[in-house]
PDB file of N, CA and C in Angstrom:
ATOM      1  N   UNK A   1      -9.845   4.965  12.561  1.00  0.00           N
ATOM      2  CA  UNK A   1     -10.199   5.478  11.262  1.00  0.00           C
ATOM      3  C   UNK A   1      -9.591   6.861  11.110  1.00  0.00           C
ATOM      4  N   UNK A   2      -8.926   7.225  10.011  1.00  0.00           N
ATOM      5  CA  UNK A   2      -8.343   8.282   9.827  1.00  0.00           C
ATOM      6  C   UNK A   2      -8.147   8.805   7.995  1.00  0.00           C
ATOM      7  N   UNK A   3      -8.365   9.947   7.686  1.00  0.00           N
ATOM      8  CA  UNK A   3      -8.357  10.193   6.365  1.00  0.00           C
ATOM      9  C   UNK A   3      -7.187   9.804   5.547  1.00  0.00           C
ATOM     10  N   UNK A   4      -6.695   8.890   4.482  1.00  0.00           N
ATOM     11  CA  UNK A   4      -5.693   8.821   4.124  1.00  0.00           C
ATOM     12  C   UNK A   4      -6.130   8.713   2.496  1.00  0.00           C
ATOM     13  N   UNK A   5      -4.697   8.099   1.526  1.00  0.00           N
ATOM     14  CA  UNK A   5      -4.835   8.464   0.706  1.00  0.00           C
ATOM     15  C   UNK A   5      -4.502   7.036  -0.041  1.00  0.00           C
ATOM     16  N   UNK A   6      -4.925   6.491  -1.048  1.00  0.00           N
ATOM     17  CA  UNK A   6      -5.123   4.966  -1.362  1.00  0.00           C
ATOM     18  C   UNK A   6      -3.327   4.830  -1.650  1.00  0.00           C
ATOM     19  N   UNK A   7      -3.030   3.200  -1.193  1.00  0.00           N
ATOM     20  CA  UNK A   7      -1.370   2.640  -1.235  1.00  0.00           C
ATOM     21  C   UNK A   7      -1.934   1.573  -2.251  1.00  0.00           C
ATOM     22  N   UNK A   8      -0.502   1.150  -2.816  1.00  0.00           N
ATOM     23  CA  UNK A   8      -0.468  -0.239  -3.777  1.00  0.00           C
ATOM     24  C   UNK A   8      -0.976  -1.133  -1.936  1.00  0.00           C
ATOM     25  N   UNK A   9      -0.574  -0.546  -1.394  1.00  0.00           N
ATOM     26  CA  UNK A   9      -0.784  -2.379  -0.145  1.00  0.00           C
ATOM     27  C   UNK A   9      -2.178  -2.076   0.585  1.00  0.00           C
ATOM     28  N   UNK A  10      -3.201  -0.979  -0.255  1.00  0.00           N
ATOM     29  CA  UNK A  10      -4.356  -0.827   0.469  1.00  0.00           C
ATOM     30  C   UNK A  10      -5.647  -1.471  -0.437  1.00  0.00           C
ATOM     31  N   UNK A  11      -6.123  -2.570   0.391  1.00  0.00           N
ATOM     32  CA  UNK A  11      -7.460  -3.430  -0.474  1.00  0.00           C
ATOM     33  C   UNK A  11      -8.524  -1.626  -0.222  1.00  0.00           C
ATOM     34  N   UNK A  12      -8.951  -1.424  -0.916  1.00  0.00           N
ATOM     35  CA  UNK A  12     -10.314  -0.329  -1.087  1.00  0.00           C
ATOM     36  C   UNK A  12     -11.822  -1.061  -1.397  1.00  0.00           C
ATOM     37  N   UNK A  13     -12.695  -0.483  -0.910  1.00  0.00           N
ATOM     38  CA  UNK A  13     -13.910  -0.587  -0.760  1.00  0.00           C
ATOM     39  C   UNK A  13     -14.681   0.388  -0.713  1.00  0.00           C
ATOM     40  N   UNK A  14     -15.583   0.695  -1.759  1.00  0.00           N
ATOM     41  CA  UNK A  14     -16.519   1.509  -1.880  1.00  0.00           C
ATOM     42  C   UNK A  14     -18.039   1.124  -1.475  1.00  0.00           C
ATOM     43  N   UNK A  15     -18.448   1.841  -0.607  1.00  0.00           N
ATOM     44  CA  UNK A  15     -19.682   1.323   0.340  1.00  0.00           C
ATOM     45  C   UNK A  15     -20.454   2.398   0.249  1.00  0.00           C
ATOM     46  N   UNK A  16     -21.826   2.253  -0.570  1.00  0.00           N
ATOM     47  CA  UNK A  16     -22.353   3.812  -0.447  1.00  0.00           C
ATOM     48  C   UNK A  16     -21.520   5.064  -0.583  1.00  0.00           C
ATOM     49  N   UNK A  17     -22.083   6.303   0.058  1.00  0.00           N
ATOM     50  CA  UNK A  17     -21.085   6.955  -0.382  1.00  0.00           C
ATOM     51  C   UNK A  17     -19.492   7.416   0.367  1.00  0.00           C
ATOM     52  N   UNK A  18     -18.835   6.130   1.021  1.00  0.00           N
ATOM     53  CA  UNK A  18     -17.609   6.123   1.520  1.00  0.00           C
ATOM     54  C   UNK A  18     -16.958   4.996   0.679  1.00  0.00           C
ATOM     55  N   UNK A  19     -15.730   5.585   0.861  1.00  0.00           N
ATOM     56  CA  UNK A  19     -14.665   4.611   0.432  1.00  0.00           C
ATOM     57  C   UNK A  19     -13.841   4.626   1.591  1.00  0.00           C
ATOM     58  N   UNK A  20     -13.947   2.916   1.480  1.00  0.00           N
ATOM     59  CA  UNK A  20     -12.562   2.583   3.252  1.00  0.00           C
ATOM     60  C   UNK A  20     -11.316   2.361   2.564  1.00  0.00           C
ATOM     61  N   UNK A  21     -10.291   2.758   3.167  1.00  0.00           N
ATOM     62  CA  UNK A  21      -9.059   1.711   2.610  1.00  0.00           C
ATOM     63  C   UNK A  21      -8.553   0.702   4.041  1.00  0.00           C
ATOM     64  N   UNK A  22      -8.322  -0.448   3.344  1.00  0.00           N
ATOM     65  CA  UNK A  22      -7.493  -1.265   4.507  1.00  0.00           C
ATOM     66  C   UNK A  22      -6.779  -1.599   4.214  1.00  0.00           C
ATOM     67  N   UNK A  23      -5.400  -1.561   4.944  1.00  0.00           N
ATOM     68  CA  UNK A  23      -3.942  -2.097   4.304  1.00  0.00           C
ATOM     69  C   UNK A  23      -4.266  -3.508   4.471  1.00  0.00           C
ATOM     70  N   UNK A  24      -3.715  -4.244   3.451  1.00  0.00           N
ATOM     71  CA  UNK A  24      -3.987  -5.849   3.048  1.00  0.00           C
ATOM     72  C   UNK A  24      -3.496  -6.980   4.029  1.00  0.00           C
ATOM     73  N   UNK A  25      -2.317  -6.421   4.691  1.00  0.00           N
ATOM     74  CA  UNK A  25      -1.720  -6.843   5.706  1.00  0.00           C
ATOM     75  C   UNK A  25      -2.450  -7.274   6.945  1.00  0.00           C
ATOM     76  N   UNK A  26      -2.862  -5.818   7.279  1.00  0.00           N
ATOM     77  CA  UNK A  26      -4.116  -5.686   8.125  1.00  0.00           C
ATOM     78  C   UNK A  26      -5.198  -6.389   8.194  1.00  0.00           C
ATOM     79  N   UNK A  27      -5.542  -6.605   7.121  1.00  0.00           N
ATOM     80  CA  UNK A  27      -7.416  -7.398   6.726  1.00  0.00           C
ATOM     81  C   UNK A  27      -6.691  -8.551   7.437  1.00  0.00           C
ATOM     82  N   UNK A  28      -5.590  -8.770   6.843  1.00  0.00           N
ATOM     83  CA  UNK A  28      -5.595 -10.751   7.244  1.00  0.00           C
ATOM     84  C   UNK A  28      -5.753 -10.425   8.563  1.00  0.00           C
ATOM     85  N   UNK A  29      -5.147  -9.660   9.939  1.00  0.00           N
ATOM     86  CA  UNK A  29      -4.601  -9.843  10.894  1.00  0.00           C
ATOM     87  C   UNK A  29      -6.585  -9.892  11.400  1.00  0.00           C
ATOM     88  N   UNK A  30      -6.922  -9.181  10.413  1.00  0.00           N
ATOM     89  CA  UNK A  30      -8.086  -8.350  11.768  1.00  0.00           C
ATOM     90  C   UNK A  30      -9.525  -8.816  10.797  1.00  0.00           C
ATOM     91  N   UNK A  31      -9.588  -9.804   9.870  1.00  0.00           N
ATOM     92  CA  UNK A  31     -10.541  -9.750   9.115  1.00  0.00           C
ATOM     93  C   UNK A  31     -11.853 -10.788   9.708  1.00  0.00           C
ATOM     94  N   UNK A  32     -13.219 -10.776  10.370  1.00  0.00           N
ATOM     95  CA  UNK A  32     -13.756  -9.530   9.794  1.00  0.00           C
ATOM     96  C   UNK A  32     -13.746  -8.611  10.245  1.00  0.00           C
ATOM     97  N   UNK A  33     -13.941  -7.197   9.935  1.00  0.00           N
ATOM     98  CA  UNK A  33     -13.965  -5.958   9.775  1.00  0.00           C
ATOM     99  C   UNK A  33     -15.328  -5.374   9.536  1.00  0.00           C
ATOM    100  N   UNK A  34     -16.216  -4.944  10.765  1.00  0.00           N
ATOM    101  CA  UNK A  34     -17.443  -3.744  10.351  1.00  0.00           C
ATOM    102  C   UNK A  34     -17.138  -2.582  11.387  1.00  0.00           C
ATOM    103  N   UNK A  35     -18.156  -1.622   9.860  1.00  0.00           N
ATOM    104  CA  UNK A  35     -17.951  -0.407  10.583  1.00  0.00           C
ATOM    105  C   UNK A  35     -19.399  -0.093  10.561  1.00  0.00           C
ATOM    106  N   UNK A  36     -20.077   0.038  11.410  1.00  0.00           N
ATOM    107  CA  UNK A  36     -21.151   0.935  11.875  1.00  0.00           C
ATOM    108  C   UNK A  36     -21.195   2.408  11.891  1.00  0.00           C
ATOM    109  N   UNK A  37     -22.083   3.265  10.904  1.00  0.00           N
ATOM    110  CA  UNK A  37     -22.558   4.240  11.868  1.00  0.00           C
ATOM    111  C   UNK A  37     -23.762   4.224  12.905  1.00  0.00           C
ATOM    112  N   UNK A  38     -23.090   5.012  13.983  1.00  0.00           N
ATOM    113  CA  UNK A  38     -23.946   5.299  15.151  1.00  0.00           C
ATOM    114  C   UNK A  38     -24.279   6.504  15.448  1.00  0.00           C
ATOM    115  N   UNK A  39     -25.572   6.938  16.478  1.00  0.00           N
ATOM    116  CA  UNK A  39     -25.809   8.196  16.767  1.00  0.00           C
ATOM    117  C   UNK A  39     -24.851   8.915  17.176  1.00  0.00           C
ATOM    118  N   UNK A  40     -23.612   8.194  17.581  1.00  0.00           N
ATOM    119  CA  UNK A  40     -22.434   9.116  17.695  1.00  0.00           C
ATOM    120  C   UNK A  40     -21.300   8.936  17.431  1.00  0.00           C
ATOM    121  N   UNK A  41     -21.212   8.446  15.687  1.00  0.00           N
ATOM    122  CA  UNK A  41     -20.359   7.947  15.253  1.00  0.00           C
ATOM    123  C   UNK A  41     -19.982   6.996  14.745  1.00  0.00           C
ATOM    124  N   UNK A  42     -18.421   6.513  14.361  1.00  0.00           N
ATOM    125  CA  UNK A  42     -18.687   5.189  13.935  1.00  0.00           C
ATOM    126  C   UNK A  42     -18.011   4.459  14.858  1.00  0.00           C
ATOM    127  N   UNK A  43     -18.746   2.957  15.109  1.00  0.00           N
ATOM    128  CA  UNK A  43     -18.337   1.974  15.461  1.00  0.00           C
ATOM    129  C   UNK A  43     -18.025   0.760  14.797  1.00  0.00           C
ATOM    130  N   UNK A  44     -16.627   0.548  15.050  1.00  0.00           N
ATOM    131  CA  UNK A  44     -15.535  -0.228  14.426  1.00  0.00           C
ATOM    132  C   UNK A  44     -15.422  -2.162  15.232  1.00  0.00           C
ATOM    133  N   UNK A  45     -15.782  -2.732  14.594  1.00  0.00           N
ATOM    134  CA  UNK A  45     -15.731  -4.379  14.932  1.00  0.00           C
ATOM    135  C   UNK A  45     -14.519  -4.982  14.378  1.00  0.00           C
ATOM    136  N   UNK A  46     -14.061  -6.066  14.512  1.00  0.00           N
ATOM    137  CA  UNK A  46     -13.187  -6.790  13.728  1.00  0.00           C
ATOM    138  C   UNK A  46     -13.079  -8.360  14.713  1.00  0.00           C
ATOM    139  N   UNK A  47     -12.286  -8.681  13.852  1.00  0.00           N
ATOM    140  CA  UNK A  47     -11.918 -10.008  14.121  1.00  0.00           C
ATOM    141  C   UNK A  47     -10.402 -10.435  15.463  1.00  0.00           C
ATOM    142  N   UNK A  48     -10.246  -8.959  15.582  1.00  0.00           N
ATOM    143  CA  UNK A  48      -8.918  -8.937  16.368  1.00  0.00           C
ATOM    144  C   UNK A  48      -9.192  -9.576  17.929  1.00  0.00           C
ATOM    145  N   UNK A  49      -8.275 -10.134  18.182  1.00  0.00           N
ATOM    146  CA  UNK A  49      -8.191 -10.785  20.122  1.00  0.00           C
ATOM    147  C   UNK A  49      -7.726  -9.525  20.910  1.00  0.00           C
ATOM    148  N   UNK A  50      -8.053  -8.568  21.773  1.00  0.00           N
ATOM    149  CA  UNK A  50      -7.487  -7.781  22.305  1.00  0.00           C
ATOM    150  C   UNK A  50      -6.868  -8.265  23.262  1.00  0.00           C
ATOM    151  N   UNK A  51      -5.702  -8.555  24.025  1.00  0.00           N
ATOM    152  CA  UNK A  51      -5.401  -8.985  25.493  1.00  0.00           C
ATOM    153  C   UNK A  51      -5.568  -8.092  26.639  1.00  0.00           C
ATOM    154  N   UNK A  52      -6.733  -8.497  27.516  1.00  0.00           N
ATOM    155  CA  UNK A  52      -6.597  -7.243  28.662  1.00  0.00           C
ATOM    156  C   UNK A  52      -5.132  -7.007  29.341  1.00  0.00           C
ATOM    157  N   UNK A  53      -4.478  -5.803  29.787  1.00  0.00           N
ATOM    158  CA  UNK A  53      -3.578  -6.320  30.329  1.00  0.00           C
ATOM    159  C   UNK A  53      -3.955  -5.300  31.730  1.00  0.00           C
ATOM    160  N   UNK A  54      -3.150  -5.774  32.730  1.00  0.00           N
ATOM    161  CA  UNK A  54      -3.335  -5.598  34.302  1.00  0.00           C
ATOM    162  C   UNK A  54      -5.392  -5.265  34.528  1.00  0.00           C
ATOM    163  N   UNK A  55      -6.554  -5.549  33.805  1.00  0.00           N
ATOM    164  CA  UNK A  55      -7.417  -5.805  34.318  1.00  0.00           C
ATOM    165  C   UNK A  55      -7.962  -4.236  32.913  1.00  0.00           C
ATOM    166  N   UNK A  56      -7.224  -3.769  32.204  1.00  0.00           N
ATOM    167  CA  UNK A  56      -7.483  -2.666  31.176  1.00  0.00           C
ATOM    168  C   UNK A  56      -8.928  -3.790  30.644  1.00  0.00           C
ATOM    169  N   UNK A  57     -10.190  -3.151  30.213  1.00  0.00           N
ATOM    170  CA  UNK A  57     -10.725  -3.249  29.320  1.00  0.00           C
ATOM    171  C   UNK A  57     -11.259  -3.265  28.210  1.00  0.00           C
ATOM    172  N   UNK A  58     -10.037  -2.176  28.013  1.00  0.00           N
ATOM    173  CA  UNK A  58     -10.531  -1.162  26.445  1.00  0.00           C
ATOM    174  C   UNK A  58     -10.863   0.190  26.666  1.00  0.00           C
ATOM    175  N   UNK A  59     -10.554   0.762  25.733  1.00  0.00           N
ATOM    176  CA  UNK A  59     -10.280   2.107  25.527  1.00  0.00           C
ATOM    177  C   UNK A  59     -12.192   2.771  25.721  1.00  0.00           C
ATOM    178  N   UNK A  60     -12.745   3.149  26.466  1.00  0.00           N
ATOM    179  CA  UNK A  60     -13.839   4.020  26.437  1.00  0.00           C
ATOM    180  C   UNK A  60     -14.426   3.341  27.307  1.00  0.00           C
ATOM    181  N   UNK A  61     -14.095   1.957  27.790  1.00  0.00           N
ATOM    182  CA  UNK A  61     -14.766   1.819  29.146  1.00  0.00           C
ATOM    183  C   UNK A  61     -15.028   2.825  30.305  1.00  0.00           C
ATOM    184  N   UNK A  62     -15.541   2.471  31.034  1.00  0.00           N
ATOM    185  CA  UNK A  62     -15.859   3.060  32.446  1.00  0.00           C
ATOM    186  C   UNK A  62     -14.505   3.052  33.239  1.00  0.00           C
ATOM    187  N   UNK A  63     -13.633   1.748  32.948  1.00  0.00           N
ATOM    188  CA  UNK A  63     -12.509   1.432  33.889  1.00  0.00           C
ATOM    189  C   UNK A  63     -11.227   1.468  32.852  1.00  0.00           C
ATOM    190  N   UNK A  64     -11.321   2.273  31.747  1.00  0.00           N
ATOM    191  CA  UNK A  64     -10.376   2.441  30.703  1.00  0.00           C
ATOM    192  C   UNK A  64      -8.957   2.283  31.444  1.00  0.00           C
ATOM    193  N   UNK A  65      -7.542   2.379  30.767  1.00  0.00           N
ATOM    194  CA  UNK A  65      -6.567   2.624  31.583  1.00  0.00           C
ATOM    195  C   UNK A  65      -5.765   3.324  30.447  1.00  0.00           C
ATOM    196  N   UNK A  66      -6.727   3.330  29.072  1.00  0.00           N
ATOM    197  CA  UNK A  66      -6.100   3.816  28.139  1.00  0.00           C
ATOM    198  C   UNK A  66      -5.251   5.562  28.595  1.00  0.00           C
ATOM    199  N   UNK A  67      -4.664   5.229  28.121  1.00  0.00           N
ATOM    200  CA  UNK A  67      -3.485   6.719  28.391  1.00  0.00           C
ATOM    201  C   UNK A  67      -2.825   7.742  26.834  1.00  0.00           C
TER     202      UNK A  67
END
């Protein structure tokens, strides 16, 4: 998630008082799409397959390999 500024190729959504943009492209790849707030922030869901690769779990694990 990052501040940007609305595109012809961005579907928008007004949710309370945020507005998301998602490039349209995107929705298909990754749709569905939630965003949670949490006590520390937001947490982001979707529909995407991540592939572990060499045993990586994802970025904020315990055993991250993110770099």
């Amino acid at each position: 998630m990052a501040l940007d500024e609305p595109r012809e190729t961005d579907h928008i959504y007004n949710i309370g008082d945020f507005q998301y943009l998602v490039d349209k492209n995107f929705m298909q790849q990754a749709n569905p799409i939630m965003v949670d707030f949490m006590y520390t922030g937001f947490k982001i869901t979707s529909g995407l397959v991540l592939n572990a690769v060499n045993g990586c779990s994802g970025c904020g694990s315990s055993s991250s390999c993110c770099t």
